[in-house]
Protein backbone atom coordinates (compact mmCIF):
# COMPACT_ATOMS: atom_id res chain seq x y z
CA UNK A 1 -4.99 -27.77 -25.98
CA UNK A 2 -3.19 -28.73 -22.59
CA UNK A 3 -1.25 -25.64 -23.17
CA UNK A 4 -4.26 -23.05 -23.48
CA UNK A 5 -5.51 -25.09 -20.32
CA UNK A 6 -2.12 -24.90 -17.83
CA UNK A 7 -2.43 -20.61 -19.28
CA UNK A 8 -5.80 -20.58 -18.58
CA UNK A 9 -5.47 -21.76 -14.89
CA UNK A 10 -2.25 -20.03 -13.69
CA UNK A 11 -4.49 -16.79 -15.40
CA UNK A 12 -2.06 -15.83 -17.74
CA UNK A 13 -4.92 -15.56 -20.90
CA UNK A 14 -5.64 -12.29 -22.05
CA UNK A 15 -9.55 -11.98 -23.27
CA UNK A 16 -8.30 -8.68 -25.45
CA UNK A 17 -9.74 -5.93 -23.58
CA UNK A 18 -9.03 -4.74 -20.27
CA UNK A 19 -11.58 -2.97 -18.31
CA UNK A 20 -10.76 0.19 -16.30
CA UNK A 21 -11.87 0.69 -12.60
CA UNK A 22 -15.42 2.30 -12.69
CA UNK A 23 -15.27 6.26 -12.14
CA UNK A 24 -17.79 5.85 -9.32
CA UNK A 25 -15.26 3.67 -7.34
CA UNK A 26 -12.34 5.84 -8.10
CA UNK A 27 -13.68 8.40 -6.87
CA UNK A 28 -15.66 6.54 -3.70
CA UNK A 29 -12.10 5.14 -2.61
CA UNK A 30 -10.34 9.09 -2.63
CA UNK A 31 -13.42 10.22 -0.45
CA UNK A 32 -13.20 7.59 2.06
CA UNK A 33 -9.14 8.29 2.22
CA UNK A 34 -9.52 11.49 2.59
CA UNK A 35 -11.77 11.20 5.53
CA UNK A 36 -9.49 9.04 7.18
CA UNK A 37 -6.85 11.82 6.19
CA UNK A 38 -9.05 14.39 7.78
CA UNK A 39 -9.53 12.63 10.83
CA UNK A 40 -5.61 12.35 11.42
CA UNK A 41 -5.28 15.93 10.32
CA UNK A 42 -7.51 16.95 13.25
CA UNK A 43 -4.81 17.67 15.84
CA UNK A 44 -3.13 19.78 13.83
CA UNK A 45 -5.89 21.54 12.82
CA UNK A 46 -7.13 22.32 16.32
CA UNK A 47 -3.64 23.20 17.57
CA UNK A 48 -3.47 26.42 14.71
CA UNK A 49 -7.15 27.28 15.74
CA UNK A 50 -6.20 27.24 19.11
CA UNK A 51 -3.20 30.36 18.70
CA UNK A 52 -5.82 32.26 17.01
CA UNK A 53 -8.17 35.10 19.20
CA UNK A 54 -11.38 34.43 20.26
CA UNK A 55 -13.46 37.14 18.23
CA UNK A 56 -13.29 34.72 14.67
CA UNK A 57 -13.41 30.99 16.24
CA UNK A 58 -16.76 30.20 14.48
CA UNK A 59 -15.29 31.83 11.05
CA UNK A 60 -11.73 30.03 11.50
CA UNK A 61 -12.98 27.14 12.55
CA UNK A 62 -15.15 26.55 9.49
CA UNK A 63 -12.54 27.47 7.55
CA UNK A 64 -9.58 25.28 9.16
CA UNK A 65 -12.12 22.35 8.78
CA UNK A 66 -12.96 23.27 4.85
CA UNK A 67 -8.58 23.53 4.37
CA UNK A 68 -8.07 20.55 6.13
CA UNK A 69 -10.99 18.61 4.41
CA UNK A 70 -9.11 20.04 1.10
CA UNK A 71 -5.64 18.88 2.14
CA UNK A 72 -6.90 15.70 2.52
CA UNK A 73 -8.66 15.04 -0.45
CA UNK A 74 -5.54 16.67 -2.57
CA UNK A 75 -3.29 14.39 -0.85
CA UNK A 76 -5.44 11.39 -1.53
CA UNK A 77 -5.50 12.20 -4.76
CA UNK A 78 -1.94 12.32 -5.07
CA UNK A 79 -1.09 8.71 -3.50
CA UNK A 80 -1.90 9.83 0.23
CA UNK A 81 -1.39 6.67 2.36
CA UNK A 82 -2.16 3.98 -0.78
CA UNK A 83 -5.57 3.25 0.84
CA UNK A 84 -7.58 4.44 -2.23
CA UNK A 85 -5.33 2.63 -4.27
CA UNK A 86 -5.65 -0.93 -2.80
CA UNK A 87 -8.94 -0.06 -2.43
CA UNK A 88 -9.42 0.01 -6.11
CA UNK A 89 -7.13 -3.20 -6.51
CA UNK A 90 -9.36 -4.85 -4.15
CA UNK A 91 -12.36 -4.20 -5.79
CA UNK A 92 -11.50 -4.09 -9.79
CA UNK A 93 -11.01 -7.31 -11.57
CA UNK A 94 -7.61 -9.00 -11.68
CA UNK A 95 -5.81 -7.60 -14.97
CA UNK A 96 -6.96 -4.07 -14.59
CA UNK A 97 -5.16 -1.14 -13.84
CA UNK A 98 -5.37 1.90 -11.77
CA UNK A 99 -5.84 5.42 -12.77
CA UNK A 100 -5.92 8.21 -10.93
CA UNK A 101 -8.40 11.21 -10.91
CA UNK A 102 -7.85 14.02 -13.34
């Protein structure tokens, strides 16, 4: 009995199941590093839009936001920074793991 009690406080009982993070977070915690991503991306972005000619701005500057949006999403997805994944260790219960996005 004072056994299953010192386990039980220093958290080392397992209940037998261990729940996975919700999809919904998962994927909430990617998006919001992503957008962080994006955001540092910027410069970059703007200094490749900026060699460019004038005639296609509007056209390349949609679509140097839509491949930088994508680059930072894919790298998220792929570790990025780590905030997605502390994110999701934050917010799952203690004992569960992490999985990434298919």
């Amino acid at each position: 009995m004072i056994a299953q009690v010192t386990a039980m406080a220093s958290g080392s009982v397992s209940t037998g199941h261990s729940a996975v993070p919700q999809p919904r977070l998962v994927s909430s915690a990617h998006e919001f590093e992503a957008q962080l991503m994006k955001e540092l991306l910027k410069p970059l972005a703007q200094s490749f839009s900026a060699n460019g000619d004038d005639d296609d701005s509007d056209s390349a500057g949609v679509l140097g936001d839509y491949a930088t949006e994508s680059l930072a999403k894919a790298l998220s997805e792929q570790g990025g920074l780590g905030i997605a994944t502390k994110i999701i260790q934050t917010l799952t219960p203690t004992g569960n793991t992490v999985r990434q996005l298919p």
